[in-house]
PDB file of N, CA and C in Angstrom:
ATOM      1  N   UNK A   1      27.873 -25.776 -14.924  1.00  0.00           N
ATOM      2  CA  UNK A   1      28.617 -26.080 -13.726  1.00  0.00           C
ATOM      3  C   UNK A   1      29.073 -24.771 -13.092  1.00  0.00           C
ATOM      4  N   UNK A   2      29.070 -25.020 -11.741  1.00  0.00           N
ATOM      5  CA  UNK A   2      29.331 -23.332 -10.986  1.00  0.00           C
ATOM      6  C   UNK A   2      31.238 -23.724 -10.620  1.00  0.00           C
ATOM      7  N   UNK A   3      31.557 -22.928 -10.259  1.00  0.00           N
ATOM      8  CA  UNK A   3      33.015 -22.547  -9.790  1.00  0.00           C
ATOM      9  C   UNK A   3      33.228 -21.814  -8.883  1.00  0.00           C
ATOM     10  N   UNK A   4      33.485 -22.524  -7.684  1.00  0.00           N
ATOM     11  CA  UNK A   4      33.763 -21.205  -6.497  1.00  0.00           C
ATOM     12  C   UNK A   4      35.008 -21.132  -6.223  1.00  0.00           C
ATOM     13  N   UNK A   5      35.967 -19.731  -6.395  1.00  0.00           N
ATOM     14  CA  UNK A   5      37.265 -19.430  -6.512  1.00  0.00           C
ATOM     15  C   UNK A   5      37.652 -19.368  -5.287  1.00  0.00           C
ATOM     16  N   UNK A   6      38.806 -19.708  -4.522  1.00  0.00           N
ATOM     17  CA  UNK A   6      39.565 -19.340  -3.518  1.00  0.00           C
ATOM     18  C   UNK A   6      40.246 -18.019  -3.306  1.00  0.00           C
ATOM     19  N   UNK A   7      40.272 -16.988  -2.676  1.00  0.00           N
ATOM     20  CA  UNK A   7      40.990 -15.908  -2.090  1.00  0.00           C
ATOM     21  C   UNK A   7      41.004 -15.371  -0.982  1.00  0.00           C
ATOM     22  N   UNK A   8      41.890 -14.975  -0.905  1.00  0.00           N
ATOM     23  CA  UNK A   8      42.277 -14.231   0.586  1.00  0.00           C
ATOM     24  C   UNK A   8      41.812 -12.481   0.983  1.00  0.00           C
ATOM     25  N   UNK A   9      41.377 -12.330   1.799  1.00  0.00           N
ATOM     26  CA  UNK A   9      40.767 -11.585   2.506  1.00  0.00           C
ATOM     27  C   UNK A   9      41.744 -10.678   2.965  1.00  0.00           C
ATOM     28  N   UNK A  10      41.879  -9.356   2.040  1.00  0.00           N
ATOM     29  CA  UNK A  10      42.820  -8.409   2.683  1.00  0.00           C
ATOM     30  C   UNK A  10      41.738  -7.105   3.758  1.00  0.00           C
ATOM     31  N   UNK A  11      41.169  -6.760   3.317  1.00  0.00           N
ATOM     32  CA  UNK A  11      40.497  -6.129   4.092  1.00  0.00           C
ATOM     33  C   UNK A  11      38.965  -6.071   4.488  1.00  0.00           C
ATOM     34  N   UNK A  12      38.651  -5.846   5.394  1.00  0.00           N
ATOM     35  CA  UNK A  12      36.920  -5.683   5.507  1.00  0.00           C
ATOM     36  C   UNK A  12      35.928  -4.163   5.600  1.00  0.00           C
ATOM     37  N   UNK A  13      35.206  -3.891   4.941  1.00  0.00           N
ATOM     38  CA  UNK A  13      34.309  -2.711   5.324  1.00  0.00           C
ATOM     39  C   UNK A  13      33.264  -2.917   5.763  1.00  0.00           C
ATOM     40  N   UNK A  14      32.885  -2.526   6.934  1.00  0.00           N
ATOM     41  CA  UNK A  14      31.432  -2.633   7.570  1.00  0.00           C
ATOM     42  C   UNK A  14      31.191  -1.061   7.825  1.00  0.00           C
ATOM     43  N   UNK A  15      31.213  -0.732   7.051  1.00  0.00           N
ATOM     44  CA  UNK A  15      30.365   0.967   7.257  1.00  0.00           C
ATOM     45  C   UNK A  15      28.934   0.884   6.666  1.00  0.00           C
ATOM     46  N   UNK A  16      28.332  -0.094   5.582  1.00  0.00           N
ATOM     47  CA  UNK A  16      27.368  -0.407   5.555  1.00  0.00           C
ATOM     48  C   UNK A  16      26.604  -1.498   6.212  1.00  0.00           C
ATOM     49  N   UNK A  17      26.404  -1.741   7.522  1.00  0.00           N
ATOM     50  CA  UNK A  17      25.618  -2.792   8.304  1.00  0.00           C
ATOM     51  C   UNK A  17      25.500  -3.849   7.793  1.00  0.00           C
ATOM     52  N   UNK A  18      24.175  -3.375   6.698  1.00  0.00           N
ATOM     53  CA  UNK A  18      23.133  -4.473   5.815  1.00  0.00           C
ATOM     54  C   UNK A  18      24.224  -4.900   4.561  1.00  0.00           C
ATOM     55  N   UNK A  19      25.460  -4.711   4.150  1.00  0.00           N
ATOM     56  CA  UNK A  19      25.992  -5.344   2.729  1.00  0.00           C
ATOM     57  C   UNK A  19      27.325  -5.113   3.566  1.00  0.00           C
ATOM     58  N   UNK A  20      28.073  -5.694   4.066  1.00  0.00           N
ATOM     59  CA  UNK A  20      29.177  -5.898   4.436  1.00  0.00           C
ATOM     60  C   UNK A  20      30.162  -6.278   3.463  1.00  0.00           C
ATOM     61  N   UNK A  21      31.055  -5.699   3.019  1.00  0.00           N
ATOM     62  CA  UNK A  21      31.925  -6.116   2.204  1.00  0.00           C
ATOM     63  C   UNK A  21      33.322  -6.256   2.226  1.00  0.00           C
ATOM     64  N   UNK A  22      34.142  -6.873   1.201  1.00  0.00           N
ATOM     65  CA  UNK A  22      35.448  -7.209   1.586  1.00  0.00           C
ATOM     66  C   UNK A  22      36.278  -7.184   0.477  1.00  0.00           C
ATOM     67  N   UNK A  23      37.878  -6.988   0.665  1.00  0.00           N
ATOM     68  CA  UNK A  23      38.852  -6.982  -0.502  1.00  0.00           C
ATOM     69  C   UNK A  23      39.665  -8.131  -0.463  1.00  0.00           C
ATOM     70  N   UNK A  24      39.506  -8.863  -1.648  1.00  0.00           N
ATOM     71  CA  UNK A  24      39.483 -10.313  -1.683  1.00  0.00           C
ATOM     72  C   UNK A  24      40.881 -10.333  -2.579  1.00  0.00           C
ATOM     73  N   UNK A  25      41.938 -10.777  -2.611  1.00  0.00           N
ATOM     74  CA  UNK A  25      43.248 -11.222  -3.253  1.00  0.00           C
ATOM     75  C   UNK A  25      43.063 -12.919  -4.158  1.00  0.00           C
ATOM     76  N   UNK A  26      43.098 -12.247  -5.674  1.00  0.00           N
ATOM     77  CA  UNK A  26      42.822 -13.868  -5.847  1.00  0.00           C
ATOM     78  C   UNK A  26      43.932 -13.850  -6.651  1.00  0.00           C
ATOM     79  N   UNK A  27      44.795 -14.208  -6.302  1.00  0.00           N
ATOM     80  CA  UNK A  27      46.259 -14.687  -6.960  1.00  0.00           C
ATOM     81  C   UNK A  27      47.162 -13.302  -7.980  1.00  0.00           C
ATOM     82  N   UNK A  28      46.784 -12.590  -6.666  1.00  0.00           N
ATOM     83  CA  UNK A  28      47.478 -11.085  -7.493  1.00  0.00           C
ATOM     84  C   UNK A  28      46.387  -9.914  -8.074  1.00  0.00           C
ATOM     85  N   UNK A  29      45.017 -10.801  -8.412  1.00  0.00           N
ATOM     86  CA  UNK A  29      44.198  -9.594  -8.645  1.00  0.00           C
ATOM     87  C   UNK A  29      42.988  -9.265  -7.289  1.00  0.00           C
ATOM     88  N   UNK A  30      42.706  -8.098  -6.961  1.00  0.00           N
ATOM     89  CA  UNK A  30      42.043  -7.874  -5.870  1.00  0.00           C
ATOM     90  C   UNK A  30      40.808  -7.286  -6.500  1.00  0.00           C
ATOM     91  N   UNK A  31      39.061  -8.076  -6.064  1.00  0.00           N
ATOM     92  CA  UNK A  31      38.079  -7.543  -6.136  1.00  0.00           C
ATOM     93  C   UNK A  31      37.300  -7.328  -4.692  1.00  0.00           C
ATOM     94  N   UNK A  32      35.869  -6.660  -5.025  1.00  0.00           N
ATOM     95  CA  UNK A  32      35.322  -6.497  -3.935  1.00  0.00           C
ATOM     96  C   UNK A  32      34.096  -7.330  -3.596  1.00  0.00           C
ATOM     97  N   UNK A  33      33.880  -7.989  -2.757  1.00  0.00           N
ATOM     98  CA  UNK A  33      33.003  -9.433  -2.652  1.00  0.00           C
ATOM     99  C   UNK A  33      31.808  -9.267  -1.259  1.00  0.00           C
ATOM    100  N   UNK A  34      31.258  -9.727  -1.463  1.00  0.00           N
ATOM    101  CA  UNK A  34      30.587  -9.421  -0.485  1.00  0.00           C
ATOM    102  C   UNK A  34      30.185 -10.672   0.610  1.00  0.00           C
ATOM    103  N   UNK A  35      30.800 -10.327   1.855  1.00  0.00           N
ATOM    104  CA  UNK A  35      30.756 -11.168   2.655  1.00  0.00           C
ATOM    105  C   UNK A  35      29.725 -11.399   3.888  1.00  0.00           C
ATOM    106  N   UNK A  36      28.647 -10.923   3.726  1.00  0.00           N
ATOM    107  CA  UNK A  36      27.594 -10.432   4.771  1.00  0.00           C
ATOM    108  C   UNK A  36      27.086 -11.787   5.150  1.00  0.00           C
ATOM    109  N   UNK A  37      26.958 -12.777   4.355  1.00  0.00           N
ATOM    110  CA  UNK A  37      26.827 -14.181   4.610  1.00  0.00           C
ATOM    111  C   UNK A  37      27.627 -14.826   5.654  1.00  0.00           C
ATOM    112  N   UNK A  38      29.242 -14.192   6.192  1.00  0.00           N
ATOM    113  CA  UNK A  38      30.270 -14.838   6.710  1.00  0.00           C
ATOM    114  C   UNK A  38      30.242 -13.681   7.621  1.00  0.00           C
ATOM    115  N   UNK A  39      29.835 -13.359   8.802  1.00  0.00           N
ATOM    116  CA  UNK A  39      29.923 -12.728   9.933  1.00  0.00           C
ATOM    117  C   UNK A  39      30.679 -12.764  10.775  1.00  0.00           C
ATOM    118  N   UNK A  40      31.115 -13.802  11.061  1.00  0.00           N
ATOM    119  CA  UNK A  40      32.860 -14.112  11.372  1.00  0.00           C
ATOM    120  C   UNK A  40      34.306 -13.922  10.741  1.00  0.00           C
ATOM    121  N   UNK A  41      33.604 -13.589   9.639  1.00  0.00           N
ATOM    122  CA  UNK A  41      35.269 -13.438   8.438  1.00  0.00           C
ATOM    123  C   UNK A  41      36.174 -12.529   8.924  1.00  0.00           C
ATOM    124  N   UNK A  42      37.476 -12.697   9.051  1.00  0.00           N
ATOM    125  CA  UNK A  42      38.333 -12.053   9.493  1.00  0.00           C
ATOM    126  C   UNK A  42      39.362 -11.497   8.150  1.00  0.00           C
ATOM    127  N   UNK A  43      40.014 -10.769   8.522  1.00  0.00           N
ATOM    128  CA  UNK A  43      41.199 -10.388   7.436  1.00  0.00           C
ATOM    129  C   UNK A  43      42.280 -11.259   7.667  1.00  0.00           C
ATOM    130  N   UNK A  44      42.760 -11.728   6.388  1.00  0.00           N
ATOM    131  CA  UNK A  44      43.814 -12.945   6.505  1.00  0.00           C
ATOM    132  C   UNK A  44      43.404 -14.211   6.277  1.00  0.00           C
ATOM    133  N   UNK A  45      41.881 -14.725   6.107  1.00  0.00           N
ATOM    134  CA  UNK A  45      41.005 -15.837   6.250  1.00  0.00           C
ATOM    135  C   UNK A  45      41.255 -15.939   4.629  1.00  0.00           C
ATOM    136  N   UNK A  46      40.852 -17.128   4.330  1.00  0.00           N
ATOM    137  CA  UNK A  46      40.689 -17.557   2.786  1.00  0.00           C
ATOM    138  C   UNK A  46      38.956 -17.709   2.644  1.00  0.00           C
ATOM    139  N   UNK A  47      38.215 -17.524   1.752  1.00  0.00           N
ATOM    140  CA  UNK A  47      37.096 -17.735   1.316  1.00  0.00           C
ATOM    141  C   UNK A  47      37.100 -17.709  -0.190  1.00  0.00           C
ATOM    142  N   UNK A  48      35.411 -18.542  -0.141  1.00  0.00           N
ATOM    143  CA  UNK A  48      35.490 -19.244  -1.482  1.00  0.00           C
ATOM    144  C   UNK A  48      34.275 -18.417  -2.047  1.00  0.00           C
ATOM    145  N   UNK A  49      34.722 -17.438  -3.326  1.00  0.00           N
ATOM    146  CA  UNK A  49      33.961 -16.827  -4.007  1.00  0.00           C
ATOM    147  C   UNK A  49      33.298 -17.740  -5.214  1.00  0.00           C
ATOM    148  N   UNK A  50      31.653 -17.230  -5.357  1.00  0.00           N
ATOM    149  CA  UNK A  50      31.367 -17.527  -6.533  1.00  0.00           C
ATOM    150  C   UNK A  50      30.361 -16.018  -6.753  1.00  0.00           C
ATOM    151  N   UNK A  51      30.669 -15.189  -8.480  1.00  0.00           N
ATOM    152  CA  UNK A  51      29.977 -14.182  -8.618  1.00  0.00           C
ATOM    153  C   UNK A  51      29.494 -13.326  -7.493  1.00  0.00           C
ATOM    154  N   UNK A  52      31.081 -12.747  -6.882  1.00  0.00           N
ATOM    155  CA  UNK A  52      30.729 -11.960  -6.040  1.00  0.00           C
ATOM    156  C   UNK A  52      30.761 -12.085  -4.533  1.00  0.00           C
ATOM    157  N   UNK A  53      30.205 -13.491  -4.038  1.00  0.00           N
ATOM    158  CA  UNK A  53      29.639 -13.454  -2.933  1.00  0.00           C
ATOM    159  C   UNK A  53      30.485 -14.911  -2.552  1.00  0.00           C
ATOM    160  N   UNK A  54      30.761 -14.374  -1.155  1.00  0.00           N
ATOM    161  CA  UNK A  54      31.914 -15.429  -0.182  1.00  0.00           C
ATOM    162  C   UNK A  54      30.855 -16.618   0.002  1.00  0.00           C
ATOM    163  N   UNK A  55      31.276 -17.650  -0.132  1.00  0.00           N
ATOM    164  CA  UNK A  55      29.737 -18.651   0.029  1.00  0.00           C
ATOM    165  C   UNK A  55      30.286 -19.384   1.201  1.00  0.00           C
ATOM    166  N   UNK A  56      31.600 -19.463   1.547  1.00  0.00           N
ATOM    167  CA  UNK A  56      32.201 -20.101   3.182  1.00  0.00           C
ATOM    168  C   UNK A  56      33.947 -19.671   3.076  1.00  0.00           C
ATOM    169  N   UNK A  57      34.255 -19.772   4.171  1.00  0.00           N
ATOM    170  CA  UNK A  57      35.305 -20.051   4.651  1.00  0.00           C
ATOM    171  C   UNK A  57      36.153 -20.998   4.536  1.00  0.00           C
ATOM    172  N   UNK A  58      37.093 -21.079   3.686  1.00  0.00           N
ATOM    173  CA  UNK A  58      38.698 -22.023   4.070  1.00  0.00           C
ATOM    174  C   UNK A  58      39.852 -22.069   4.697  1.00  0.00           C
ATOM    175  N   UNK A  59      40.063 -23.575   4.967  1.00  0.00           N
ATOM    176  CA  UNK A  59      41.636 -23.188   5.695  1.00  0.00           C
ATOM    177  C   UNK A  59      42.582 -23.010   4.369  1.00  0.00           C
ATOM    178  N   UNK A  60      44.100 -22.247   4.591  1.00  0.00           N
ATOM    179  CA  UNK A  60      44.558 -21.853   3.791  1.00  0.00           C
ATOM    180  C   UNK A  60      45.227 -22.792   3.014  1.00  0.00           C
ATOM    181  N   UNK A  61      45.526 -24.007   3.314  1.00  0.00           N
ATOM    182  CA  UNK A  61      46.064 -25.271   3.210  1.00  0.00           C
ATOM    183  C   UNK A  61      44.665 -25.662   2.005  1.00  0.00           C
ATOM    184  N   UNK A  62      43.722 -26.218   2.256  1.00  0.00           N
ATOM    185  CA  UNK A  62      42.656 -26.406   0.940  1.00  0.00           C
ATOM    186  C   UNK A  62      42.919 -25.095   0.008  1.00  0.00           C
ATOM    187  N   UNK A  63      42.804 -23.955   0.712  1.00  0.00           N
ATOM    188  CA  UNK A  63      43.238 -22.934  -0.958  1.00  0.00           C
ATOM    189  C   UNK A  63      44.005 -23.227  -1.547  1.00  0.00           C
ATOM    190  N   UNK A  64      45.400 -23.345  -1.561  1.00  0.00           N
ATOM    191  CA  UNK A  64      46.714 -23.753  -2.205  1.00  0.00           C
ATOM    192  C   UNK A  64      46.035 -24.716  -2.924  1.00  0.00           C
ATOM    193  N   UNK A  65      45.685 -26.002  -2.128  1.00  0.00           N
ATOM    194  CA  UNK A  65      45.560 -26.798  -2.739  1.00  0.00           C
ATOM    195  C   UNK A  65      44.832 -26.634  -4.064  1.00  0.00           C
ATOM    196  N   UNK A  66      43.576 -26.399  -4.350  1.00  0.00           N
ATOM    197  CA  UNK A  66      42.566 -25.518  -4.947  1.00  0.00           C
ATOM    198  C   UNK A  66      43.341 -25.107  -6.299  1.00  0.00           C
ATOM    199  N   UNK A  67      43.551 -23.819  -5.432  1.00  0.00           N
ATOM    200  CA  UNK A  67      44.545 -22.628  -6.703  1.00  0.00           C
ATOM    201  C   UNK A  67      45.815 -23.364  -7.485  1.00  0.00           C
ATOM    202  N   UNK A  68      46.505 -24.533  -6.711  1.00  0.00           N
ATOM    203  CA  UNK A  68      47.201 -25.655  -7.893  1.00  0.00           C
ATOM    204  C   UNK A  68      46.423 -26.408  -8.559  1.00  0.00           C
ATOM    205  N   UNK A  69      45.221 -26.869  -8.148  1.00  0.00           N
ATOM    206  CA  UNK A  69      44.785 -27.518  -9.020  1.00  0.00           C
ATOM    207  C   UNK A  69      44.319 -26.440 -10.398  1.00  0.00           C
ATOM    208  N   UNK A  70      43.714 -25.335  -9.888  1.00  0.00           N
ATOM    209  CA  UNK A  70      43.185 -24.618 -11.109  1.00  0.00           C
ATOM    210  C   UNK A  70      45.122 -24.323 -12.387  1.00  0.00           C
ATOM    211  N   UNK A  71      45.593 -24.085 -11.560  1.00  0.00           N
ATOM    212  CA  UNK A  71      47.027 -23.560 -12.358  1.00  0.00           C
ATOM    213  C   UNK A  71      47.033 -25.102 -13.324  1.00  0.00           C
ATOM    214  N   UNK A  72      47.168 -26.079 -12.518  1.00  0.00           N
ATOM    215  CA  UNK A  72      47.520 -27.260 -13.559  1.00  0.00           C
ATOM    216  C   UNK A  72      47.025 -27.778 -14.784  1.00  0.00           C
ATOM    217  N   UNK A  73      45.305 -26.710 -14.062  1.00  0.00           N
ATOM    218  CA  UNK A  73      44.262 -26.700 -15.662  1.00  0.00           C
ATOM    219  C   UNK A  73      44.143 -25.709 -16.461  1.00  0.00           C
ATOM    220  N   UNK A  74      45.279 -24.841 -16.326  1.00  0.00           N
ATOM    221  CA  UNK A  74      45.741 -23.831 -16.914  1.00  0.00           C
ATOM    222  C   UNK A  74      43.996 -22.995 -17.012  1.00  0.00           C
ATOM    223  N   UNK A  75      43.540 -22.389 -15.639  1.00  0.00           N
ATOM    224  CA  UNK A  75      42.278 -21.805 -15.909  1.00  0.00           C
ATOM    225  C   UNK A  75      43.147 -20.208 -14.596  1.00  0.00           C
ATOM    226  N   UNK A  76      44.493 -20.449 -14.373  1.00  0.00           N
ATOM    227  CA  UNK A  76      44.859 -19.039 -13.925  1.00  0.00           C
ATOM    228  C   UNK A  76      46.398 -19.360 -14.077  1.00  0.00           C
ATOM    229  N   UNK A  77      46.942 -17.857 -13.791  1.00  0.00           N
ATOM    230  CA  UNK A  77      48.361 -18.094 -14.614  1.00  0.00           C
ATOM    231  C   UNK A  77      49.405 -18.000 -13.399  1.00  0.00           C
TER     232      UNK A  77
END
């Protein structure tokens, strides 16, 4: 079964064209994801990571929602 995580979008780098990437906030820890798929992504937007890569866009209202459900299954702290 796959898992696509919810986080928030603190910053964007487009200095590379072809791999556009982004700094993703997922409940206190920040990685780097790659959003070249989401050409519209803004900073402040929620998106849904799986291994790396933003696979769409959420409103921030489904994240919460989301990120409680994962807390209640004790799979983040």
């Amino acid at each position: 079964m796959c898992l696509a995580v919810p986080g928030k979008i603190t910053s964007i780098d487009e200095s590379t064209p072809e791999l556009k990437m982004a700094k993703v906030n997922f409940n206190g820890v920040t990685k780097d994801i790659c959003v070249q798929w989401l050409p519209d992504v803004k900073v402040g937007e929620y998106v849904l990571v799986h291994v790396g890569f933003a696979l769409n866009k959420i409103d921030e209202k489904d994240a919460e929602e989301t990120l409680q459900v994962l807390r209640e299954m004790g799979d983040i702290d």
